[in-house]
N, C-alpha and C. Protein backbone atom coordinates (compact mmCIF):
# COMPACT_ATOMS: atom_id res chain seq x y z
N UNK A 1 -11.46 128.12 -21.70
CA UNK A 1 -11.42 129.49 -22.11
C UNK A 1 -12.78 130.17 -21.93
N UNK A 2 -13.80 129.25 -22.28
CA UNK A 2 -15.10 130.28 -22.37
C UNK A 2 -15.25 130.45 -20.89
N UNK A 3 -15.33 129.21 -19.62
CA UNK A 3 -15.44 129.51 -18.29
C UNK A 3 -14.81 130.58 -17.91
N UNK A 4 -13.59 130.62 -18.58
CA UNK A 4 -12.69 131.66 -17.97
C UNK A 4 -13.33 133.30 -18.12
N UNK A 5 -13.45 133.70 -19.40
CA UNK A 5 -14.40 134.83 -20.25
C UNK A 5 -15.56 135.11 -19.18
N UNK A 6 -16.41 133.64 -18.84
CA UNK A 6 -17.69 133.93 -18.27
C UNK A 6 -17.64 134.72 -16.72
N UNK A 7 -16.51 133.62 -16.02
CA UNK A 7 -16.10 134.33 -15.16
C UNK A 7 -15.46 135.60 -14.60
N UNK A 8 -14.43 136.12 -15.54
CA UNK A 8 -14.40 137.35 -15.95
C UNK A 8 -15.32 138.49 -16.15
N UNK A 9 -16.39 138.13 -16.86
CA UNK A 9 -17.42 139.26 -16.81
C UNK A 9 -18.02 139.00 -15.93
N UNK A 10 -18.17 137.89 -14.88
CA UNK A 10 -18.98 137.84 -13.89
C UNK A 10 -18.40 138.81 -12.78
N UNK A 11 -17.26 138.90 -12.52
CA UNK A 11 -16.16 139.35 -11.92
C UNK A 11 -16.40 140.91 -11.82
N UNK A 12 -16.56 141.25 -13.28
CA UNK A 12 -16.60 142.61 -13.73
C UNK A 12 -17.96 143.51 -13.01
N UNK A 13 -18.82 142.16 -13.63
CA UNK A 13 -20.40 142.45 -13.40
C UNK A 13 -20.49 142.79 -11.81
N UNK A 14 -19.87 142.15 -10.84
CA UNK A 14 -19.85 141.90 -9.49
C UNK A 14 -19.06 143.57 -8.72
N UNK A 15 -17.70 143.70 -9.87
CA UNK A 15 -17.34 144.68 -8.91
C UNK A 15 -16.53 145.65 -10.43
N UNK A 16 -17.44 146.84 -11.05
CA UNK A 16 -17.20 147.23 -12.30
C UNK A 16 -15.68 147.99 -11.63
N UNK A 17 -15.17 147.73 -10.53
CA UNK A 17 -14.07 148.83 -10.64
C UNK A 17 -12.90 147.71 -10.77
N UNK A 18 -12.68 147.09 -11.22
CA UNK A 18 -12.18 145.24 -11.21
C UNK A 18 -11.66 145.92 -12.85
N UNK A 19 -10.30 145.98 -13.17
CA UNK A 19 -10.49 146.60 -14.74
C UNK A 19 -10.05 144.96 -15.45
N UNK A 20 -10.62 144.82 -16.79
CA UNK A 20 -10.56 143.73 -17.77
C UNK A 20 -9.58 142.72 -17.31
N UNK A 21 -8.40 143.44 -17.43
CA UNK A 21 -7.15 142.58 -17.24
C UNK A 21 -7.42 141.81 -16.30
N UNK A 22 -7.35 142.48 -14.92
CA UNK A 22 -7.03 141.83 -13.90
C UNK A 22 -8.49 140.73 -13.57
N UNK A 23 -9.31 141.22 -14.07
CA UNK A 23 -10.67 139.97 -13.92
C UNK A 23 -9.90 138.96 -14.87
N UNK A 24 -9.62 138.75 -15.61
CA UNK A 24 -9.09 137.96 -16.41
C UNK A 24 -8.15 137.25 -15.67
N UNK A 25 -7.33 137.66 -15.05
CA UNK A 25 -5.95 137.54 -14.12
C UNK A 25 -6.76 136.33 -13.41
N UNK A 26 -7.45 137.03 -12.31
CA UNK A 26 -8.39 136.56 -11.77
C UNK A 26 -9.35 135.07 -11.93
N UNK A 27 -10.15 135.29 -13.03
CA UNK A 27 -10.80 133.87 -13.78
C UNK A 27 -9.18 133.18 -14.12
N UNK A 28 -8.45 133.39 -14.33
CA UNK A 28 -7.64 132.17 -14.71
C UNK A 28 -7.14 131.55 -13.76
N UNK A 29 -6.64 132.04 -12.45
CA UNK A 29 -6.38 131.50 -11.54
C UNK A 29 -7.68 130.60 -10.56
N UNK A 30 -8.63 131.28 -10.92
CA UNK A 30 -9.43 130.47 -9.94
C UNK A 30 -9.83 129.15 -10.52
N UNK A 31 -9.75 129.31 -11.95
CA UNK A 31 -9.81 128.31 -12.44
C UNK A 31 -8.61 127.11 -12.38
N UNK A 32 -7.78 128.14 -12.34
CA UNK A 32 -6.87 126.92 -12.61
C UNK A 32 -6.74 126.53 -10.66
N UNK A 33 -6.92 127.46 -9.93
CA UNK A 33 -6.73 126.24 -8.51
C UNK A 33 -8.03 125.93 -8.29
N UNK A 34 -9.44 126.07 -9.02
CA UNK A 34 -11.08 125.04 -8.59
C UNK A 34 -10.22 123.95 -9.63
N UNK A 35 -9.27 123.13 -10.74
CA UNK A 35 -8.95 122.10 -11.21
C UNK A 35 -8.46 121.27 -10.12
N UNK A 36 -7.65 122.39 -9.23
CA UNK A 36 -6.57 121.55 -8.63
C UNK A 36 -7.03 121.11 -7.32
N UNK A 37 -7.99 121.56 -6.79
CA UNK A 37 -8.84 121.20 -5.62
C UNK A 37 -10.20 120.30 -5.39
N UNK A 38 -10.50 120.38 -7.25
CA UNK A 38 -11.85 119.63 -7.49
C UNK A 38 -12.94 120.52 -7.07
N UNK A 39 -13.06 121.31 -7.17
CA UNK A 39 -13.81 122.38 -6.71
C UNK A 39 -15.01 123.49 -8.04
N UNK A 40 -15.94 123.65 -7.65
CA UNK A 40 -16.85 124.14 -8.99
C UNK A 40 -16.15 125.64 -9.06
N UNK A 41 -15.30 126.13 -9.98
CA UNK A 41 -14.93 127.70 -9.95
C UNK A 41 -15.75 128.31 -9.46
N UNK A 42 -17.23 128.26 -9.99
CA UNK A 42 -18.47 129.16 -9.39
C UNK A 42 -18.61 129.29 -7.53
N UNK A 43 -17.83 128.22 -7.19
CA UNK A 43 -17.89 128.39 -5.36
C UNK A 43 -17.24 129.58 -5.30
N UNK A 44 -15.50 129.36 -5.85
CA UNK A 44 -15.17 130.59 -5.39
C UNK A 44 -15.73 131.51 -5.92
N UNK A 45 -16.23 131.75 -7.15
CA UNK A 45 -16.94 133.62 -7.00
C UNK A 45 -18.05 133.65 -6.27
N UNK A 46 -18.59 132.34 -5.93
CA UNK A 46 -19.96 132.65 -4.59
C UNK A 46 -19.07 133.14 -3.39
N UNK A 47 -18.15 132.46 -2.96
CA UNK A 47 -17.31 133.03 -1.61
C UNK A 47 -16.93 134.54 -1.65
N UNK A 48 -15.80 134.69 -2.71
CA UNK A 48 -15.71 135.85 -2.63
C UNK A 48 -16.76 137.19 -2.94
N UNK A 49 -17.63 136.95 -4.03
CA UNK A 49 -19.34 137.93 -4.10
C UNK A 49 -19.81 138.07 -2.85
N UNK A 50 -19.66 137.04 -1.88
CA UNK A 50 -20.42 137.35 -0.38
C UNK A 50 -19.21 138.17 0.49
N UNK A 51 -17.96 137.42 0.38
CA UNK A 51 -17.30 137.75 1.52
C UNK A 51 -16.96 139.65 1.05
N UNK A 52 -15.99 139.64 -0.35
CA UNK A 52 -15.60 140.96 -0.74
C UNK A 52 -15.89 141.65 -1.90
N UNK A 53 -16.98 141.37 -2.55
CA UNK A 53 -17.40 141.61 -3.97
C UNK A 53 -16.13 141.76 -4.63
N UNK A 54 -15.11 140.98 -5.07
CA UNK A 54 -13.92 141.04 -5.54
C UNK A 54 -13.04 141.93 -5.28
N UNK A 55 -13.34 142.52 -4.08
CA UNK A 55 -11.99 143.83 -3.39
C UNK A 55 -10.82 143.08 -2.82
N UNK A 56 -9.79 143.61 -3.38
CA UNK A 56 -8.38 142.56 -3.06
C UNK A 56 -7.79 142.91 -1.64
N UNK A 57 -8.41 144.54 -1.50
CA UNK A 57 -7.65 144.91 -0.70
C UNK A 57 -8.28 145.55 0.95
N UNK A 58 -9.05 144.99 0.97
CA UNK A 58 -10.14 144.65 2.36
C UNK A 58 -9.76 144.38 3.71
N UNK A 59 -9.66 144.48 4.37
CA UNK A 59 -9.09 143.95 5.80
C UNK A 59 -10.24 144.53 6.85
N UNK A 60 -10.67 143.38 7.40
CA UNK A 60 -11.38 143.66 8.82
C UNK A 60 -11.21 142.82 10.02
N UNK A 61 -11.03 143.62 10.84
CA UNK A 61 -10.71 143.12 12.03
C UNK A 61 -11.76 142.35 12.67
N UNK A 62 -11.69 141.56 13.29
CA UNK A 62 -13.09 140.56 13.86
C UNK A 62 -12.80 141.26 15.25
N UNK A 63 -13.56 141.03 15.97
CA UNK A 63 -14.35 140.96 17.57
C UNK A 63 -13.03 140.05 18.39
N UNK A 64 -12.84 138.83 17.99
CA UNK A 64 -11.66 137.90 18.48
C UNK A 64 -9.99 138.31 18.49
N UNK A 65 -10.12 139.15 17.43
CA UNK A 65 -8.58 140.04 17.35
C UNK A 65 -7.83 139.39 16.67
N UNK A 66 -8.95 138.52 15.63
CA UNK A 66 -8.28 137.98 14.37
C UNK A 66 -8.52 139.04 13.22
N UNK A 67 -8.20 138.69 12.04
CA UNK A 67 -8.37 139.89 11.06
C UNK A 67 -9.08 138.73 9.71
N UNK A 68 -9.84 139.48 9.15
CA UNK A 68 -10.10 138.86 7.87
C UNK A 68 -9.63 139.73 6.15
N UNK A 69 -8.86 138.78 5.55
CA UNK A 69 -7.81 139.44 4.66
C UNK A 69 -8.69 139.30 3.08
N UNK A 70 -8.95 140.28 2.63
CA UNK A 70 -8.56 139.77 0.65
C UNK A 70 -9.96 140.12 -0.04
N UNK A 71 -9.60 138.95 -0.94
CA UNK A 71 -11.14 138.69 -1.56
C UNK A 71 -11.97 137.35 -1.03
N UNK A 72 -11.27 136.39 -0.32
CA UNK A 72 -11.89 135.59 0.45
C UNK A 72 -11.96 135.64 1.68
N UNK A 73 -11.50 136.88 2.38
CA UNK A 73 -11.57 137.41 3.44
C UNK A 73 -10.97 136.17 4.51
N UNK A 74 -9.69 136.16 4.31
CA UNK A 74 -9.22 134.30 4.75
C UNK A 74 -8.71 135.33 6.09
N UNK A 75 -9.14 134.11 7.09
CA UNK A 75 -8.89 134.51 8.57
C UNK A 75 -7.53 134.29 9.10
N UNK A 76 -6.53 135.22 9.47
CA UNK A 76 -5.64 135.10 10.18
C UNK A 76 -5.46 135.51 11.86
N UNK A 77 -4.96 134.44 12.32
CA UNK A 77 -5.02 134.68 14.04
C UNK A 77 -4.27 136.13 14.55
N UNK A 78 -2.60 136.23 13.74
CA UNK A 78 -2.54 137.65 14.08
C UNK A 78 -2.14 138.41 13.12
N UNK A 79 -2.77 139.41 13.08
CA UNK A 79 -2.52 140.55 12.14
C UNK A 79 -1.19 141.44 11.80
N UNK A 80 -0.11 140.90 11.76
CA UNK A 80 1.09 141.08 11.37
C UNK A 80 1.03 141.39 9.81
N UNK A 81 1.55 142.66 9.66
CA UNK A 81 1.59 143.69 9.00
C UNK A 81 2.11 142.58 7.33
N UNK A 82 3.27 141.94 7.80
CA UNK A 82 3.59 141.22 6.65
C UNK A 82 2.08 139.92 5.87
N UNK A 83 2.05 138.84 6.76
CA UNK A 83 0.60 138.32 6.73
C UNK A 83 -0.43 139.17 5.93
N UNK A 84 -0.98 140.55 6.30
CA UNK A 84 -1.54 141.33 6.09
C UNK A 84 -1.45 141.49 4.17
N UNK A 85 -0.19 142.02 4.32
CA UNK A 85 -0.03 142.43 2.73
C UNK A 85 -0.23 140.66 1.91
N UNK A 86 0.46 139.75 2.52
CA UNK A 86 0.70 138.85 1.54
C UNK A 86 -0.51 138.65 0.57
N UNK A 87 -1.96 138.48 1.57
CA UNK A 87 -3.13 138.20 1.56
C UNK A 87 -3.93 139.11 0.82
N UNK A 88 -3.31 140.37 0.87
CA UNK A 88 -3.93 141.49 -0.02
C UNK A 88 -4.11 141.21 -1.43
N UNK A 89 -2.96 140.52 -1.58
CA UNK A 89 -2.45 139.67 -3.23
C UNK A 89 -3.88 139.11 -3.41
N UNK A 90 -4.16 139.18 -4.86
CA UNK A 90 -5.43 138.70 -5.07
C UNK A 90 -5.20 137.07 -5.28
N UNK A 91 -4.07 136.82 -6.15
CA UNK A 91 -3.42 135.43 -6.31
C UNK A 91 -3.55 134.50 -5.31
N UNK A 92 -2.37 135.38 -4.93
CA UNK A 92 -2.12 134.45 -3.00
C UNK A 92 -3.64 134.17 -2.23
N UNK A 93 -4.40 135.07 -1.88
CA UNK A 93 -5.79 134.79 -1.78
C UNK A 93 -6.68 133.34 -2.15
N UNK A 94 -6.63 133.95 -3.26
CA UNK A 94 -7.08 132.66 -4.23
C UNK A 94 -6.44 131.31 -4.16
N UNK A 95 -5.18 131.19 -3.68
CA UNK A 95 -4.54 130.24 -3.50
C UNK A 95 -4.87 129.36 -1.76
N UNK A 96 -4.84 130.86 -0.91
CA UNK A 96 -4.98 130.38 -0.07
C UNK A 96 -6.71 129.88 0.39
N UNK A 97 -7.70 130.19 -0.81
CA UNK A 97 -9.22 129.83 -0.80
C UNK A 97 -8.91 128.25 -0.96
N UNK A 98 -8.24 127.98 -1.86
CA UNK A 98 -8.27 126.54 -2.83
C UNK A 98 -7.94 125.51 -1.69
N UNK A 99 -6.48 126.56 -0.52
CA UNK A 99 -6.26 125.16 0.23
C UNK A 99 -7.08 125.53 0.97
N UNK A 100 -7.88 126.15 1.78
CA UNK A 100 -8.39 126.22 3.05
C UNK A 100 -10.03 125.03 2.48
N UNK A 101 -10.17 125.64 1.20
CA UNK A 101 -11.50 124.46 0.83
C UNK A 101 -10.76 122.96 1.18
N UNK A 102 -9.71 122.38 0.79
CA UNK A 102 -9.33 120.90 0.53
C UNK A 102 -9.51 121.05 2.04
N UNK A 103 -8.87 121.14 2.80
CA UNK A 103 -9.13 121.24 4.24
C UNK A 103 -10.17 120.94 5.16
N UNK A 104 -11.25 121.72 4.80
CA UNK A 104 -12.77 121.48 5.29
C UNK A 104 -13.49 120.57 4.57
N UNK A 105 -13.08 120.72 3.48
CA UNK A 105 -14.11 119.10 2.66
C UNK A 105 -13.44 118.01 3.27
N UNK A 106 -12.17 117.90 3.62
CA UNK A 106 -11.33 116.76 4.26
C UNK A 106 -11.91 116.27 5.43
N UNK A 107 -12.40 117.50 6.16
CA UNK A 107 -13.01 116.97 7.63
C UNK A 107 -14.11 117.09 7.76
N UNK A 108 -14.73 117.53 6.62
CA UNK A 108 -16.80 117.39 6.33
C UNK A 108 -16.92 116.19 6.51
N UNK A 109 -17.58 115.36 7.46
CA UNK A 109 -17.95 114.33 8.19
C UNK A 109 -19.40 113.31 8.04
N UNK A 110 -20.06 114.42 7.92
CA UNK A 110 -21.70 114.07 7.70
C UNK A 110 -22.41 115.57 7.15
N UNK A 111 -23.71 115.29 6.33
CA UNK A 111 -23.88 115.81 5.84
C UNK A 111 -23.27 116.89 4.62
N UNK A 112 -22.66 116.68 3.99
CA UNK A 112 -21.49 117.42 3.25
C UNK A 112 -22.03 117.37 1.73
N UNK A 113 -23.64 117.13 1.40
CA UNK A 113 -23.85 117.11 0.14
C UNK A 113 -24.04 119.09 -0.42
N UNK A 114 -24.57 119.06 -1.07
CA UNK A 114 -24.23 119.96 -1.74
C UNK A 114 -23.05 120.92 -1.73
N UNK A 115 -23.27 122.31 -1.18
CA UNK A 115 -22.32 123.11 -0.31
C UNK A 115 -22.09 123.56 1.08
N UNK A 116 -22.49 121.82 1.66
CA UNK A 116 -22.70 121.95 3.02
C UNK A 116 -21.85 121.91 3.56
N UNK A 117 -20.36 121.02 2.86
CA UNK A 117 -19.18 121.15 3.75
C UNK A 117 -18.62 122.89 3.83
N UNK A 118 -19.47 123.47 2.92
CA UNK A 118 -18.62 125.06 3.46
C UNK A 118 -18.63 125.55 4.42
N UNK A 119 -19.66 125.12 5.52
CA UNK A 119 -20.17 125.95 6.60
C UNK A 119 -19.01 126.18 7.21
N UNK A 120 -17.74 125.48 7.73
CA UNK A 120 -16.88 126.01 8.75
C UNK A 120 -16.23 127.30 8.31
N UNK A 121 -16.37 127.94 6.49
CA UNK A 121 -15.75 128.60 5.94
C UNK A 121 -16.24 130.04 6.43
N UNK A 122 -17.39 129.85 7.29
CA UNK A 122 -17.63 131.38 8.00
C UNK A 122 -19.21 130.66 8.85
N UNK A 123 -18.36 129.94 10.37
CA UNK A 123 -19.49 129.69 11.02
C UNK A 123 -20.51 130.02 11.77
N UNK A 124 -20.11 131.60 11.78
CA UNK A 124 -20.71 132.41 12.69
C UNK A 124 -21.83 133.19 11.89
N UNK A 125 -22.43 132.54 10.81
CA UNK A 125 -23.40 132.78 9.93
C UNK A 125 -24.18 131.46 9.51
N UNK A 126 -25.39 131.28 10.23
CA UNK A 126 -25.88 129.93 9.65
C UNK A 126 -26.73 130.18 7.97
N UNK A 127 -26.75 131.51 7.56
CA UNK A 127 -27.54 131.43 6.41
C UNK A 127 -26.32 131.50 5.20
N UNK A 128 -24.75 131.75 5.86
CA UNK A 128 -23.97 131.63 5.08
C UNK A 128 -23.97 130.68 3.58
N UNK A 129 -24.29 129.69 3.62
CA UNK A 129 -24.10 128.31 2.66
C UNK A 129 -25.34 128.97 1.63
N UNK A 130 -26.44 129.45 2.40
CA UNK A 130 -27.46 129.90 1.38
C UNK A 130 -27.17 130.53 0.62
N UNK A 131 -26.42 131.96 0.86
CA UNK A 131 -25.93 133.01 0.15
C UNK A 131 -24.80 132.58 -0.90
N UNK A 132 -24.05 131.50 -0.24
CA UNK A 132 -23.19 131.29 -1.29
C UNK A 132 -23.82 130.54 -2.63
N UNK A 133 -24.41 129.28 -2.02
CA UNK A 133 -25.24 128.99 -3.42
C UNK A 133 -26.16 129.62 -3.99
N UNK A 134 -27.06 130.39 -3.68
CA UNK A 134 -27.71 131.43 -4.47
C UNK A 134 -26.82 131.98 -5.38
N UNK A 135 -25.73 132.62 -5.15
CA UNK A 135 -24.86 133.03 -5.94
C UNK A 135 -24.24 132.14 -7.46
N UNK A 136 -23.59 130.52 -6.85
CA UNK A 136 -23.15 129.97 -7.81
C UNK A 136 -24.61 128.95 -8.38
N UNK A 137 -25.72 129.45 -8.03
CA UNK A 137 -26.76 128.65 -8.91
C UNK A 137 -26.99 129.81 -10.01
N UNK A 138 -26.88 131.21 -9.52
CA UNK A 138 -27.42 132.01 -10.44
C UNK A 138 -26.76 131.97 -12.07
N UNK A 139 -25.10 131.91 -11.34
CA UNK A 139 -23.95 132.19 -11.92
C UNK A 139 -24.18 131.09 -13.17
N UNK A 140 -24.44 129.65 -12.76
CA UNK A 140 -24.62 128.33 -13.74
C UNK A 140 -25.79 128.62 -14.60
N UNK A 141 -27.05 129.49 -14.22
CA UNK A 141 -27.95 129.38 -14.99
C UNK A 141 -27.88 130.67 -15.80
N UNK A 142 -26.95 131.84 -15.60
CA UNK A 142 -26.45 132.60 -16.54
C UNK A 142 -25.43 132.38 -17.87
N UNK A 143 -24.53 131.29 -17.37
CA UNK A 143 -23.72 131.25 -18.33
C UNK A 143 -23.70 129.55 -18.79
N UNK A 144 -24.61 128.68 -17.95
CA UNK A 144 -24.58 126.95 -18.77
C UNK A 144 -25.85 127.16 -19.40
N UNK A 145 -26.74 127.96 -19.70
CA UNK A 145 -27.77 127.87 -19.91
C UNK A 145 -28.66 126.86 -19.32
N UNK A 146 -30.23 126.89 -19.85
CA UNK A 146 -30.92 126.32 -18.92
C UNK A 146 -30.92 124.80 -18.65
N UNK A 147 -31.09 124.18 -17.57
CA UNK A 147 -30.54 123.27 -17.31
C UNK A 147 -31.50 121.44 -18.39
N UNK A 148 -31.20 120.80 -18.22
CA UNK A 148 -31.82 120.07 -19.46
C UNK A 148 -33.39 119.28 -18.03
N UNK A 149 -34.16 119.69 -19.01
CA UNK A 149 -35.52 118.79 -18.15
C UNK A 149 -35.19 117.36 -17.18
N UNK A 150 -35.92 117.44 -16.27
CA UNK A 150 -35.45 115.67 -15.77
C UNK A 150 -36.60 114.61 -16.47
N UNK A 151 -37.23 115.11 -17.30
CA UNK A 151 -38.38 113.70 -17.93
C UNK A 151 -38.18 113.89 -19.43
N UNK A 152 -39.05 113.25 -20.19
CA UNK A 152 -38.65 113.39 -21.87
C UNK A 152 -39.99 114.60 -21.73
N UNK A 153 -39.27 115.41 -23.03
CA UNK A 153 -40.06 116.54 -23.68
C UNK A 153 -40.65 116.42 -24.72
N UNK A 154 -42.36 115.90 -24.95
CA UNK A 154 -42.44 115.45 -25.99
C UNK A 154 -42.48 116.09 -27.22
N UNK A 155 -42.25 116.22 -28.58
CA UNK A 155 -41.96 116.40 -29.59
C UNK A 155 -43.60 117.44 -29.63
N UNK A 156 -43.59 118.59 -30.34
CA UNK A 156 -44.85 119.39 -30.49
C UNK A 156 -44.92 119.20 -32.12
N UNK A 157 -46.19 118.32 -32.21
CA UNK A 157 -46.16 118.35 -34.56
C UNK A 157 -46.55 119.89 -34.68
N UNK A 158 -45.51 119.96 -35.68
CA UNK A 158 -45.89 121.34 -36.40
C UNK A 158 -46.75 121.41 -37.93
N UNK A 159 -47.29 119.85 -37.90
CA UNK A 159 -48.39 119.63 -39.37
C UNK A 159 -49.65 120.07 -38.93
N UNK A 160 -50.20 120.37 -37.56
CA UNK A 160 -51.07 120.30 -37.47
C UNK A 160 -51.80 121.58 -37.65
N UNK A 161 -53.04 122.18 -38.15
CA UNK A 161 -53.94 123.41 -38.30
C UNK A 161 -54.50 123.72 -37.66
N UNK A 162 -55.30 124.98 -37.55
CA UNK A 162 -56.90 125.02 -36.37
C UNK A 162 -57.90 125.16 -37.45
N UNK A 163 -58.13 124.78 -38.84
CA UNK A 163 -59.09 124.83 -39.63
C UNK A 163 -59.47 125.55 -40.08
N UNK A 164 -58.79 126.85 -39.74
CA UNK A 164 -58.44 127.94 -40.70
C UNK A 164 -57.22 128.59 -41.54
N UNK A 165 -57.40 129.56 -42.67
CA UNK A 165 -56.26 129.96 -43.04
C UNK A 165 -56.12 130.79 -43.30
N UNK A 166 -54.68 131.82 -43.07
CA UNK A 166 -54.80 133.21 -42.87
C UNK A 166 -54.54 133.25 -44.45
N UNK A 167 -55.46 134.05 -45.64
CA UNK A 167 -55.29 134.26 -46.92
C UNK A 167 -55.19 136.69 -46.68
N UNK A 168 -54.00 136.52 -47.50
CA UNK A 168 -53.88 137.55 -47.44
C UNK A 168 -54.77 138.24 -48.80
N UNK A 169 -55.28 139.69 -48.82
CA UNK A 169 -55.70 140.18 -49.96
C UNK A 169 -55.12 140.72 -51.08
N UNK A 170 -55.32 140.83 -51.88
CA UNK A 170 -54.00 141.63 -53.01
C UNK A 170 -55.34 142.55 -52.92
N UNK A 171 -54.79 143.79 -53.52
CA UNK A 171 -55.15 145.38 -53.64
C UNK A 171 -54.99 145.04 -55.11
């Protein structure tokens, strides 16, 4: 529930014309298909923050005479009017993010640590992967708070003085 909330206002924060409900709509589904894919929810709002700042209803045509649909801007070969709308669906979108990720992590081969297997998810951008994690690092250190030290933090005594003492005056 709280991921869900966080994501939601992240949602909001990202694209204020996004009204309550449907960010809500929104965080629940992505959540519930980043469970079903194994996937950090925060990818998809890095994907979609880069691809459509959460606009459902986006369509651009590529150079190739493919089209890119949604809020994950998911690539279809032809732009058939039906295709078109399905994808408009913010749901369906989201659904179709969850499988197209299992997909490419399936055939991430080498190198695939962090969010490196995303690259095929828009290859015609090599700073792509950057932008997306910038996004879901920001997102973790906004709402997990700060992350825990990697060494021990040692204890600061609070018995100790500087050999003076602040004495207040009475009037």
């Amino acid at each position: 529930m709280l991921l869900e909330a966080a994501l939601a206002l992240e949602i909001q924060r990202t694209n204020p014309k996004v009204s309550r409900d449907l960010a809500t709509v929104y965080a629940q589904e992505v959540v519930a298909q980043a469970a079903r894919v194994d996937v950090d929810p925060w990818v998809f709002h890095g994907v979609i923050y880069v691809e459509s700042r959460w606009t459902a209803r986006v369509v651009r045509y590529e150079e190739d005479f493919t089209c890119s649909v949604g809020l994950g801007q998911i690539n279809v070969r032809t732009c058939k009017k039906e295709r078109v709308e399905e994808l408009k669906n913010g749901m369906n979108n989201i659904a179709e993010m969850a499988t197209f990720f299992v997909k490419i992590k399936a055939k991430c081969a080498r190198r695939c640590g962090g969010l490196r297997w995303l690259v095929p998810y828009n290859p015609g951008q090599p700073r792509y992967v950057g932008w997306v994690k910038k996004i879901v690092d920001q997102a973790h250190a906004r709402y997990d708070g700060p992350p825990e030290p990697a060494w021990p933090v040692p204890k600061v005594r609070t018995d100790l003085h500087l050999g003076w003492v602040w004495r207040e005056e009475t009037v």
